[in-house]
Structure formats: C-alpha cells, structure tokens
PDB file of N, CA and C in Angstrom:
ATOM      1  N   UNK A   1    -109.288  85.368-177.662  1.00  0.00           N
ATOM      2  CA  UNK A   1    -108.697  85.510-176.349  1.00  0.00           C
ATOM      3  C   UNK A   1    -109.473  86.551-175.550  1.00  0.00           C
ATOM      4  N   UNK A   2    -109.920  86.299-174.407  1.00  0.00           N
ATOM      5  CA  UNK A   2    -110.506  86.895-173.442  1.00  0.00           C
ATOM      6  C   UNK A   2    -109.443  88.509-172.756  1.00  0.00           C
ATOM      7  N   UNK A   3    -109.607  89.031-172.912  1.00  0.00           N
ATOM      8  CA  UNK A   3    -108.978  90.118-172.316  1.00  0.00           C
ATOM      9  C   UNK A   3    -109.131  90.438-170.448  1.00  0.00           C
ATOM     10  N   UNK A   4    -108.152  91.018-170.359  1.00  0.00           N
ATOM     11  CA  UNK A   4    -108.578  91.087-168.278  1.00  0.00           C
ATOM     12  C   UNK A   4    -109.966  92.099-168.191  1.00  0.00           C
ATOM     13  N   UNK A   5    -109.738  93.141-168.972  1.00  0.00           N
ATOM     14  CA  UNK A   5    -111.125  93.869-168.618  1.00  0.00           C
ATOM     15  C   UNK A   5    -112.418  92.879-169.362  1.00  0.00           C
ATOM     16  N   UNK A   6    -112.798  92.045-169.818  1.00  0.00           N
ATOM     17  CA  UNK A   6    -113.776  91.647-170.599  1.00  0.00           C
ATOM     18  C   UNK A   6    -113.966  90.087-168.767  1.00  0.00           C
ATOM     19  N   UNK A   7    -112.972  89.616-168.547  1.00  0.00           N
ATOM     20  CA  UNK A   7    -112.957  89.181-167.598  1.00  0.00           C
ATOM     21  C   UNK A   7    -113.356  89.557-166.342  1.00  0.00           C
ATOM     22  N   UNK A   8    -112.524  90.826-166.164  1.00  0.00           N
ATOM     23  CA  UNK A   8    -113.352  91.185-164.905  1.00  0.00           C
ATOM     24  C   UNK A   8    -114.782  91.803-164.895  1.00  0.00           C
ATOM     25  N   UNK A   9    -115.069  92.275-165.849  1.00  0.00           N
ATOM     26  CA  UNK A   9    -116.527  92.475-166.539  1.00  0.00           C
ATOM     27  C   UNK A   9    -117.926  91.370-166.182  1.00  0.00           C
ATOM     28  N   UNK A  10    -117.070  90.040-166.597  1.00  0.00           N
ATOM     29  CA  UNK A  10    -117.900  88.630-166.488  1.00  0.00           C
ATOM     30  C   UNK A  10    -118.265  88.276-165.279  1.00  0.00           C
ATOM     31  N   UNK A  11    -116.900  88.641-164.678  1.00  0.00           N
ATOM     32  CA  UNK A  11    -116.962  88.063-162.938  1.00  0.00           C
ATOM     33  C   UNK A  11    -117.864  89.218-162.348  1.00  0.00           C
ATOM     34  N   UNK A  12    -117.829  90.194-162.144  1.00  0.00           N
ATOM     35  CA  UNK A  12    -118.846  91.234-161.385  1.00  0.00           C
ATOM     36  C   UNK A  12    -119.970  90.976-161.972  1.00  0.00           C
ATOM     37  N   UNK A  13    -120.087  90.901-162.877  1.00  0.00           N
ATOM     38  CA  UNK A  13    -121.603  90.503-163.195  1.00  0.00           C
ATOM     39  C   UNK A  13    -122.623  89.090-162.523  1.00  0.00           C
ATOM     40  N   UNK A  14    -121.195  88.015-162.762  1.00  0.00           N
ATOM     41  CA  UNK A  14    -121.602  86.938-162.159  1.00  0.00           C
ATOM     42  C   UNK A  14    -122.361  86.943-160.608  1.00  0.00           C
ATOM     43  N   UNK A  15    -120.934  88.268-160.118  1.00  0.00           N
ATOM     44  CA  UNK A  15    -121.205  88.307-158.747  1.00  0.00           C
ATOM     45  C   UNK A  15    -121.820  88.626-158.357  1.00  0.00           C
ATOM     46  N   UNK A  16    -122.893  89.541-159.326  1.00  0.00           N
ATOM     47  CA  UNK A  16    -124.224  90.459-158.430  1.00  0.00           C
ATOM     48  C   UNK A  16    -125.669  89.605-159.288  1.00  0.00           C
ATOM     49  N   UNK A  17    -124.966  89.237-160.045  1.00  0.00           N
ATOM     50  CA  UNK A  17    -126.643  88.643-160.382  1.00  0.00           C
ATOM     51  C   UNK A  17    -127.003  87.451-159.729  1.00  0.00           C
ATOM     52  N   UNK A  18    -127.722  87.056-159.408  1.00  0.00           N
ATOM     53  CA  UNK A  18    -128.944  86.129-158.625  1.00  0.00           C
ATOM     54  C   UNK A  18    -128.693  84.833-159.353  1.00  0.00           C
ATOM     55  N   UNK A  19    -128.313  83.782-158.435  1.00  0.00           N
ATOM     56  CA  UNK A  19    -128.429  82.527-159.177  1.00  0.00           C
ATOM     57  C   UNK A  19    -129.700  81.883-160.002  1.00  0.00           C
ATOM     58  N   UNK A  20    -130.692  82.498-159.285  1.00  0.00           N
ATOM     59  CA  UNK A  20    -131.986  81.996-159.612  1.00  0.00           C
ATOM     60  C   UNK A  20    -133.091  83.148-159.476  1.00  0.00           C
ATOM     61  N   UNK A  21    -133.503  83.886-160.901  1.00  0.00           N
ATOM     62  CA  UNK A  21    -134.061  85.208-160.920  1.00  0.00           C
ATOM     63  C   UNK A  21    -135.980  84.697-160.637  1.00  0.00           C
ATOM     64  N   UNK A  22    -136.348  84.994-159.671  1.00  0.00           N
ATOM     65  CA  UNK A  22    -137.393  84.700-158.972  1.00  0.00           C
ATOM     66  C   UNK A  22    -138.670  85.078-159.915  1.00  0.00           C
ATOM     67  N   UNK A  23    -139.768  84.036-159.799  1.00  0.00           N
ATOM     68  CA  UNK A  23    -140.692  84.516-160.506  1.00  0.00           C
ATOM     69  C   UNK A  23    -141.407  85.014-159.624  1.00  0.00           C
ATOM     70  N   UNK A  24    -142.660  85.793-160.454  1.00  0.00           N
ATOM     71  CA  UNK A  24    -143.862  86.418-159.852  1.00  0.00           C
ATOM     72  C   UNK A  24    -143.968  85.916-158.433  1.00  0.00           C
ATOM     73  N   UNK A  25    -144.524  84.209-158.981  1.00  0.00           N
ATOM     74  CA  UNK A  25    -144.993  83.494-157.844  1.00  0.00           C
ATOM     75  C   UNK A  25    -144.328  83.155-156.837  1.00  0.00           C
ATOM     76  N   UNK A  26    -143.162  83.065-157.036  1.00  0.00           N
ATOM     77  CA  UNK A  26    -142.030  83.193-156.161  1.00  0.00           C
ATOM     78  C   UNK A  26    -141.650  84.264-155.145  1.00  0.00           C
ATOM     79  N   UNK A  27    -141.892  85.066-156.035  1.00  0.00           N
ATOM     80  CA  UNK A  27    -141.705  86.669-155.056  1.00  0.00           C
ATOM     81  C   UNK A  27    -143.118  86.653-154.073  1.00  0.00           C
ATOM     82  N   UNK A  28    -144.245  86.413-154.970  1.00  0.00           N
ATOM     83  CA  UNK A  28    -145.613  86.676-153.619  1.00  0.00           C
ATOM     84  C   UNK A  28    -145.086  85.463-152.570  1.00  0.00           C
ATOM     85  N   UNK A  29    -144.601  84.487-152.719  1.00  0.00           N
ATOM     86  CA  UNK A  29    -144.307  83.825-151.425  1.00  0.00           C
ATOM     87  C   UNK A  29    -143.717  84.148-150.710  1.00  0.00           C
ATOM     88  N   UNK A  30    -142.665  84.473-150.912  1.00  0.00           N
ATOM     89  CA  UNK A  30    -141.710  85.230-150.252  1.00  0.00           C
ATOM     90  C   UNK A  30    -142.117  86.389-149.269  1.00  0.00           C
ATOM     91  N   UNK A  31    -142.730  87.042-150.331  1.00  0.00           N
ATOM     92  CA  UNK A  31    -143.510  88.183-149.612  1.00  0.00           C
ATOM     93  C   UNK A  31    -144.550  87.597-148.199  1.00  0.00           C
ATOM     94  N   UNK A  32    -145.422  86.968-148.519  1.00  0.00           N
ATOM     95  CA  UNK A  32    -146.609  86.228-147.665  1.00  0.00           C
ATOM     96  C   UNK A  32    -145.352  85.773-146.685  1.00  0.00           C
ATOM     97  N   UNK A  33    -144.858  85.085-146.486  1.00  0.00           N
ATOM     98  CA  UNK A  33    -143.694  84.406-145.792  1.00  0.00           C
ATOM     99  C   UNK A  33    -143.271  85.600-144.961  1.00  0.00           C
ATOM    100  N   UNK A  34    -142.594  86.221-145.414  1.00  0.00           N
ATOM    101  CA  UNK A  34    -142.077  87.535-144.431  1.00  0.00           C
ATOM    102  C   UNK A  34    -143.597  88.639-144.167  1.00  0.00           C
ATOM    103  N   UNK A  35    -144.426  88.808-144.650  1.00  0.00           N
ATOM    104  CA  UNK A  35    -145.490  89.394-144.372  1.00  0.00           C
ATOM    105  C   UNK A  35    -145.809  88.962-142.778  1.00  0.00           C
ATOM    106  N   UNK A  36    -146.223  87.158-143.078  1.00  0.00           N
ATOM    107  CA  UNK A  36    -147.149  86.243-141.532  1.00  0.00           C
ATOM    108  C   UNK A  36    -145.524  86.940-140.267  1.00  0.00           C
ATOM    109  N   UNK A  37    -144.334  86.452-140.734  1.00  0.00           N
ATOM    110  CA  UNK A  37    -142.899  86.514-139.911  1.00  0.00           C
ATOM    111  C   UNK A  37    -143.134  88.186-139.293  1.00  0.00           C
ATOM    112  N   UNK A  38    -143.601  89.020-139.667  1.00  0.00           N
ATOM    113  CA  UNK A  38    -143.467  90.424-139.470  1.00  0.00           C
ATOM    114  C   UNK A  38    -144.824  91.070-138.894  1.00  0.00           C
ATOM    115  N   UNK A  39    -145.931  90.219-138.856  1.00  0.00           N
ATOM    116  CA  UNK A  39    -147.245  90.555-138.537  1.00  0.00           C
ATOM    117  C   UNK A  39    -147.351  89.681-136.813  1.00  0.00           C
ATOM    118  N   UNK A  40    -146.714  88.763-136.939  1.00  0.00           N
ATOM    119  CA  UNK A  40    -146.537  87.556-135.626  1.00  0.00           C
ATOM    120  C   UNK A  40    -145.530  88.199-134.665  1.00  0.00           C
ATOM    121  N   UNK A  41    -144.195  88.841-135.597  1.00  0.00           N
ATOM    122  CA  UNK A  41    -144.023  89.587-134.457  1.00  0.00           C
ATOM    123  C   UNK A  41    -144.274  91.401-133.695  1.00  0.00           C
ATOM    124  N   UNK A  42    -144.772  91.575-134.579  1.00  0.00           N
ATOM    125  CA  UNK A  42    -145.317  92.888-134.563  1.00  0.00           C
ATOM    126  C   UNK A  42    -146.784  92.508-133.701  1.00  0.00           C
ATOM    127  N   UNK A  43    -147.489  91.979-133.473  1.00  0.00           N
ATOM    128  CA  UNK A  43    -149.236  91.466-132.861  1.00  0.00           C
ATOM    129  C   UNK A  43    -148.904  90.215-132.022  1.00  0.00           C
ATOM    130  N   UNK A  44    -147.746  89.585-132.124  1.00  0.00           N
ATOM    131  CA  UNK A  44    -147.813  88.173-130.864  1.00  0.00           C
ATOM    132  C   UNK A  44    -148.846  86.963-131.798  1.00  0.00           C
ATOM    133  N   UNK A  45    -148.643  86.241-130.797  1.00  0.00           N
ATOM    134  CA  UNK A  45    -149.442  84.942-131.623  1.00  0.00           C
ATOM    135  C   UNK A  45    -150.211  84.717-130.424  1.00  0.00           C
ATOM    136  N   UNK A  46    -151.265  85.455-129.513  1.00  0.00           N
ATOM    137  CA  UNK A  46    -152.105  85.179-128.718  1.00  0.00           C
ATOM    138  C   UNK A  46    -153.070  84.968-129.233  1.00  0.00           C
ATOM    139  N   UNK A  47    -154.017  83.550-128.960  1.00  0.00           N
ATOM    140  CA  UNK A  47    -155.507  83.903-129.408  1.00  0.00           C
ATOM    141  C   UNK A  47    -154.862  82.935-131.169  1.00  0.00           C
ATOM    142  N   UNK A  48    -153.695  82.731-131.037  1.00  0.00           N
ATOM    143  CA  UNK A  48    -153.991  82.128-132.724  1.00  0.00           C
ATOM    144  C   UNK A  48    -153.560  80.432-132.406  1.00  0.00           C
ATOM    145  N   UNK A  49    -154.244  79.682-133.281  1.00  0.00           N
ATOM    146  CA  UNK A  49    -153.967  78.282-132.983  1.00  0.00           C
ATOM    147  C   UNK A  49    -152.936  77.330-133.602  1.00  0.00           C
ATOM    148  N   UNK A  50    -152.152  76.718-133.172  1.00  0.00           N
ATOM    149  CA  UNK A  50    -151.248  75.592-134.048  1.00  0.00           C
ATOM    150  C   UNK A  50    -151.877  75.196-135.037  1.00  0.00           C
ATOM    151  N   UNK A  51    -153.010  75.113-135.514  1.00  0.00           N
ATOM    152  CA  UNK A  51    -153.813  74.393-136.608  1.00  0.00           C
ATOM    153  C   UNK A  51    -153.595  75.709-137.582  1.00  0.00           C
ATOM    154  N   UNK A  52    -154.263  77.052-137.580  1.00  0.00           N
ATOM    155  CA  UNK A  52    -153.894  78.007-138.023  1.00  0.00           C
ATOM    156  C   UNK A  52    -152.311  78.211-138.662  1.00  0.00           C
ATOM    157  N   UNK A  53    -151.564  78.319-137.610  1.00  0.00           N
ATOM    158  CA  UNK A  53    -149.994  78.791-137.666  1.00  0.00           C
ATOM    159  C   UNK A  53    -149.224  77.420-138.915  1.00  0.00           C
ATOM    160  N   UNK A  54    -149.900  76.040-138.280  1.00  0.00           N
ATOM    161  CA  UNK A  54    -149.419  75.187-139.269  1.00  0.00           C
ATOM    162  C   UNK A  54    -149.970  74.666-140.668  1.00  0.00           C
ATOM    163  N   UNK A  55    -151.144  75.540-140.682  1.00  0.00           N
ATOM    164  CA  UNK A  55    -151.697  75.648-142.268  1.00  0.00           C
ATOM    165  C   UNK A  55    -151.229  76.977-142.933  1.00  0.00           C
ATOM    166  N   UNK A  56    -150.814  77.716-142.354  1.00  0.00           N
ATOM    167  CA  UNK A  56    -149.711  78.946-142.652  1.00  0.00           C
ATOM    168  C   UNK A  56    -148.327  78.346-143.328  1.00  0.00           C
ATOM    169  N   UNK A  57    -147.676  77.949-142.930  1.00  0.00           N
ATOM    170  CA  UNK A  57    -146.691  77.089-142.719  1.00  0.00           C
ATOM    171  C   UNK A  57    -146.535  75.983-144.040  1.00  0.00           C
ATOM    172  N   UNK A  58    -147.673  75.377-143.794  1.00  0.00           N
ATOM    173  CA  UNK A  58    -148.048  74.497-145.292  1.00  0.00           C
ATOM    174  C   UNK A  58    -148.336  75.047-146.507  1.00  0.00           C
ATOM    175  N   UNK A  59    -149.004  76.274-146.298  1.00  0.00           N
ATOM    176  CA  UNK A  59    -149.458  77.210-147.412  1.00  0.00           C
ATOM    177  C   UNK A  59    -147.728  77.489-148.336  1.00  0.00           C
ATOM    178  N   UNK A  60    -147.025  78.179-147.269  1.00  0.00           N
ATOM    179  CA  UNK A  60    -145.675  78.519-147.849  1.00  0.00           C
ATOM    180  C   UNK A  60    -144.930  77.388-148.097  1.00  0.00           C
ATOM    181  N   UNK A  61    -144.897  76.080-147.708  1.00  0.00           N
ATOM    182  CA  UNK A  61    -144.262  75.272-148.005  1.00  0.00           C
ATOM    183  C   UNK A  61    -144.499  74.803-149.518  1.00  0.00           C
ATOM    184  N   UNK A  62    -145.626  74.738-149.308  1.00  0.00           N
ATOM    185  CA  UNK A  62    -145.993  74.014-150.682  1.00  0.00           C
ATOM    186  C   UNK A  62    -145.986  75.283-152.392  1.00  0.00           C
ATOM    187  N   UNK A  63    -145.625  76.362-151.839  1.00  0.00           N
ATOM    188  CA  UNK A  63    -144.875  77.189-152.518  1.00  0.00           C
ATOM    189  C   UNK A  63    -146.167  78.388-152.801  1.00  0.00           C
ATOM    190  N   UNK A  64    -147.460  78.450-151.956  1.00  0.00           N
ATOM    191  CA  UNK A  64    -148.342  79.556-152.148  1.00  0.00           C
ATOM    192  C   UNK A  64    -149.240  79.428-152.715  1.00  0.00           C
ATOM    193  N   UNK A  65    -149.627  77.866-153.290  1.00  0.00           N
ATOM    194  CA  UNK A  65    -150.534  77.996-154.697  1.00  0.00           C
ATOM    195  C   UNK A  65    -151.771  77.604-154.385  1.00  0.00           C
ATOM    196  N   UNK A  66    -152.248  77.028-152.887  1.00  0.00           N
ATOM    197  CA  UNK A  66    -153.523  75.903-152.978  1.00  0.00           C
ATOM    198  C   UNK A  66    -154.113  77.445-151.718  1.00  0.00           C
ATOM    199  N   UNK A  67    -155.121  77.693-152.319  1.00  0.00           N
ATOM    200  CA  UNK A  67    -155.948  79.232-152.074  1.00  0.00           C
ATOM    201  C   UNK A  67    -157.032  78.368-150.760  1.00  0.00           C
ATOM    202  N   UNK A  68    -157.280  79.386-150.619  1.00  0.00           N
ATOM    203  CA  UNK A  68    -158.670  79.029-149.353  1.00  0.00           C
ATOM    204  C   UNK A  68    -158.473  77.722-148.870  1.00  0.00           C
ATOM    205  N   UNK A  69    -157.370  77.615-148.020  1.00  0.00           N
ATOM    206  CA  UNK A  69    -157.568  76.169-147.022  1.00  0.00           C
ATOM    207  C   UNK A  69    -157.494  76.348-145.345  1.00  0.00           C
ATOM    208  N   UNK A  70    -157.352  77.685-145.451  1.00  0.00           N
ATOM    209  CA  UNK A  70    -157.773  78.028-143.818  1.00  0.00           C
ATOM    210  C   UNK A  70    -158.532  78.887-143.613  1.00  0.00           C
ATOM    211  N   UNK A  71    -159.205  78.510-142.387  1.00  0.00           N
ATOM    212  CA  UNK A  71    -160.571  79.208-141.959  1.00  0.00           C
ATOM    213  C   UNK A  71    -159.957  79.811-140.604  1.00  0.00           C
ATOM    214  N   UNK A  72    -160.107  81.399-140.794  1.00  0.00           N
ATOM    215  CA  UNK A  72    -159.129  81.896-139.296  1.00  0.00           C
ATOM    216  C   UNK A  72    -160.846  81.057-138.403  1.00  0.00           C
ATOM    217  N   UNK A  73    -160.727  80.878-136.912  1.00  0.00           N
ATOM    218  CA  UNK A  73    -161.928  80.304-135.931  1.00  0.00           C
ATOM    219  C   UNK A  73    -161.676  81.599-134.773  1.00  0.00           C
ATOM    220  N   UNK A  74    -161.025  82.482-134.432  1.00  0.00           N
ATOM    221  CA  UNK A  74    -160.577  83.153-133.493  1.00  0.00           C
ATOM    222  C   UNK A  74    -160.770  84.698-134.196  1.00  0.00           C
ATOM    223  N   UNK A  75    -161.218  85.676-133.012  1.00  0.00           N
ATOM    224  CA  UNK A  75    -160.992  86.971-133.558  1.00  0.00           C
ATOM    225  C   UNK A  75    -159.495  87.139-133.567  1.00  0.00           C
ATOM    226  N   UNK A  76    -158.480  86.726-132.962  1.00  0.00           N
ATOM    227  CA  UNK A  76    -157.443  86.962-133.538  1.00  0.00           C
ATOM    228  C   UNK A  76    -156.696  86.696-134.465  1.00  0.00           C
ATOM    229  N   UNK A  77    -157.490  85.592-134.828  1.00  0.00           N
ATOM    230  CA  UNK A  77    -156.670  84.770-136.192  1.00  0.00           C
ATOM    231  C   UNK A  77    -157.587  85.416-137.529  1.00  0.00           C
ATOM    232  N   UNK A  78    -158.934  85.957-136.814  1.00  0.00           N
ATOM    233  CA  UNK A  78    -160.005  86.616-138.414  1.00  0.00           C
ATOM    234  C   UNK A  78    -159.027  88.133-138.644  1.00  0.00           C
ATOM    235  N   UNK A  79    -158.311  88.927-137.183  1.00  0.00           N
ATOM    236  CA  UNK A  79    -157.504  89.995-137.371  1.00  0.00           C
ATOM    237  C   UNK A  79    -156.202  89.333-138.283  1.00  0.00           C
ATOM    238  N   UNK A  80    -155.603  88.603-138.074  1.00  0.00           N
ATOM    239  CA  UNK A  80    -154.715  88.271-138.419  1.00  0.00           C
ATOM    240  C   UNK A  80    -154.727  88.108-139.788  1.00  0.00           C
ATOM    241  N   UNK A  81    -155.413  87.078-140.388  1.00  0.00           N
ATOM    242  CA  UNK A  81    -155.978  87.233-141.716  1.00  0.00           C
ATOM    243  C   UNK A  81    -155.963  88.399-142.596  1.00  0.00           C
ATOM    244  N   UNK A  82    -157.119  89.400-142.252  1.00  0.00           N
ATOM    245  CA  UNK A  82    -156.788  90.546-142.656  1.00  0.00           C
ATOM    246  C   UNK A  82    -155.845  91.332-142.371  1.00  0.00           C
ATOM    247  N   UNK A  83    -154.927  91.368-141.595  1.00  0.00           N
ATOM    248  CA  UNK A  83    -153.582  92.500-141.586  1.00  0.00           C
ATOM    249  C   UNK A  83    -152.996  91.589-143.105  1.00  0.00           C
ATOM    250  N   UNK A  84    -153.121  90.147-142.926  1.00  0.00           N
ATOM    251  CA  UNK A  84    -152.140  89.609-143.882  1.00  0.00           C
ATOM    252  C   UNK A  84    -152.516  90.152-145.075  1.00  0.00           C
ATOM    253  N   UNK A  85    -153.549  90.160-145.279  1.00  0.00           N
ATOM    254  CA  UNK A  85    -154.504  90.057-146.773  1.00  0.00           C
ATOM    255  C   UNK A  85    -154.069  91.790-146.925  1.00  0.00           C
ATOM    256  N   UNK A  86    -154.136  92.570-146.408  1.00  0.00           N
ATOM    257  CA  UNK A  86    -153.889  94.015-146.347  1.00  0.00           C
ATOM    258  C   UNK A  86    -152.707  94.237-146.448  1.00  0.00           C
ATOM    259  N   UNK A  87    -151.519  93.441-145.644  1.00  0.00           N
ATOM    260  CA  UNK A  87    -150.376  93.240-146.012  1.00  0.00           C
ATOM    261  C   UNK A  87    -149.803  93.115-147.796  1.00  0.00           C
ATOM    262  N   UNK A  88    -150.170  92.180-147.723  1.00  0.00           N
ATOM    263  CA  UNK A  88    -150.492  91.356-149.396  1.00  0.00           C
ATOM    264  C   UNK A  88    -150.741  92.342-150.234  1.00  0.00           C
ATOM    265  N   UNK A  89    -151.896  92.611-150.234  1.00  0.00           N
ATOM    266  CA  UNK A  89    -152.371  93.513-151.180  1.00  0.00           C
ATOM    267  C   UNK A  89    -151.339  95.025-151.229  1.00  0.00           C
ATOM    268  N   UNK A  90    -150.950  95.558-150.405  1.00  0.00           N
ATOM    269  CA  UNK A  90    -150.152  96.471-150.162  1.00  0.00           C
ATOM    270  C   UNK A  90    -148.519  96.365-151.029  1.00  0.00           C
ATOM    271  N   UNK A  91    -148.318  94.833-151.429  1.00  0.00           N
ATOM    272  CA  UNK A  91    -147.193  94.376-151.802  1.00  0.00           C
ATOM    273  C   UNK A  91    -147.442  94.142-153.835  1.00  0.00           C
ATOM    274  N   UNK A  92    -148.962  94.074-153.869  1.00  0.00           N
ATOM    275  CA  UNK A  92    -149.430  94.104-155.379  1.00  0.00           C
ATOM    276  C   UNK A  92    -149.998  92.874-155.587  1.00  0.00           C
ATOM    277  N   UNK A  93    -150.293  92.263-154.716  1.00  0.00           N
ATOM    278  CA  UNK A  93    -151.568  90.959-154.922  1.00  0.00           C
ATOM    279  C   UNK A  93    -152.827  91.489-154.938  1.00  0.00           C
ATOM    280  N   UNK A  94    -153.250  90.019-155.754  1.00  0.00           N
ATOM    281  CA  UNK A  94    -154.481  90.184-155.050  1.00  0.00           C
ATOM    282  C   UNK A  94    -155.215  89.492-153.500  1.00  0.00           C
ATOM    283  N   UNK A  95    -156.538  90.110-153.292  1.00  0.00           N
ATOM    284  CA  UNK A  95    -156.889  89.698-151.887  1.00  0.00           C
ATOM    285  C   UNK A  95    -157.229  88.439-152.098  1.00  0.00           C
ATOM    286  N   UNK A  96    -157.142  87.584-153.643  1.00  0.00           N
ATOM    287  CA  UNK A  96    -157.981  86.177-153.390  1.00  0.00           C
ATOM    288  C   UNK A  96    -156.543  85.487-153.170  1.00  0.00           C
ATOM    289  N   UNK A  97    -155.310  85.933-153.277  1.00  0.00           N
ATOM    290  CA  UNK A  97    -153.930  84.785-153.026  1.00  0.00           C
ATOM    291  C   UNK A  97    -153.438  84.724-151.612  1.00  0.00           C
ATOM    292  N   UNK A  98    -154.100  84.857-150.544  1.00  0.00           N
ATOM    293  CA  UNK A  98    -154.486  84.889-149.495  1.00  0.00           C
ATOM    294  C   UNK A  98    -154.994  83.364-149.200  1.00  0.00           C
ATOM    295  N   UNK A  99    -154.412  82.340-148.735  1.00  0.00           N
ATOM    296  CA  UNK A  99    -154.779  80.900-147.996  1.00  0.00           C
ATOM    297  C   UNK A  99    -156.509  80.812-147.005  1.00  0.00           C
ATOM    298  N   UNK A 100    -156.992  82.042-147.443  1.00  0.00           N
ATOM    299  CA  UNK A 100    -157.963  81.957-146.019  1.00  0.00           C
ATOM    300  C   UNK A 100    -159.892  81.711-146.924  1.00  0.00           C
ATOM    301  N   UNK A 101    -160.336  80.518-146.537  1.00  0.00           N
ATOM    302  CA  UNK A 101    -161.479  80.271-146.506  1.00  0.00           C
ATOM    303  C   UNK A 101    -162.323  79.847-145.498  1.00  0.00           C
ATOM    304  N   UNK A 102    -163.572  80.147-145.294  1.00  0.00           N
ATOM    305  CA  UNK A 102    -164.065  79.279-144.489  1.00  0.00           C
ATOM    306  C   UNK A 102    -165.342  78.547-145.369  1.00  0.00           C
ATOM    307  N   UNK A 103    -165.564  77.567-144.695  1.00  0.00           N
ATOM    308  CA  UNK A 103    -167.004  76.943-145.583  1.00  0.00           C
ATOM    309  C   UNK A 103    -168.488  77.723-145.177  1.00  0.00           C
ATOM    310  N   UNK A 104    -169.382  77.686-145.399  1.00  0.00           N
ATOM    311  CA  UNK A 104    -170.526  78.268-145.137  1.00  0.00           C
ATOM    312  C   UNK A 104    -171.192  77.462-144.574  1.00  0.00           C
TER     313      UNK A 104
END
C-alpha cells in the first residue's frame, strides 16, 4: 500500500521533471534556434535574404544535423553568421555545428 507521503512524493516529482529529458543534440538546437531569434532581434534582418533566413529555418527544422548548407552572400548575413557561430560557441559548441558553407 502506497502511503500519502510516498504519494505526494511521486506526484511532485512527476511535476517538475521534464516529459522528455533533452539530448545534447537537442539542446544545441534549441540553443541555435533561440541564438538566430535573439541575434535577428537584437541586429534587424537588413541586408539578410529569404534564401538565407529560410535555410536557417530548415537547418532547425530538420533538427540541426546537415552542417554547411548555407553560404551567408551579404556582409550582413557573413556578420550574421559569425555573431551566430560566436553565439554557439559561447553556449559549448563547436564552430563546425554552425549550418554555414560556402563552395570555393
């Protein structure tokens, strides 16, 4: 038999722990996600392109994992890049989990 304190024990616990305890990779998205959300509005999105913003967008959708598929084309989008990547790194990544390549 369950006792009331062994009960209410179960339930507070239930209540503060996390349905779903986030992995690594999970957390750097998250992070990158609120990083671009906090850098866009902190700098504006002048000078950056829908092609940019929506390979951003895809990067986090697809959950962070497919590396170098955007090439910033704009000094504001090559700034942008790096605040992110500086961002990032500041959070305990590394600078290569960063979406940004260009070809040579």
């Amino acid at each position: 038999m369950i006792t009331r304190a062994a009960l209410c024990a179960c339930l507070a616990l239930c209540a503060v722990a996390p349905a779903h305890a986030q992995t690594w990779a999970e957390q750097k998205c998250a992070l990158y996600e609120r990083a671009l959300s906090d850098a866009l509005r902190l700098w504006g999105d002048d000078g950056i392109s829908a092609e940019f913003l929506e390979g951003n967008a895809g990067f986090i959708a697809q959950g962070c994992t497919e590396r170098g598929q955007i090439c910033p084309a704009s000094p504001q989008e090559r700034a942008l890049a790096d605040r992110l990547t500086m961002m990032t790194m500041n959070e305990g990544m590394a600078s290569t989990f960063v979406p940004f390549a260009c070809p040579r």
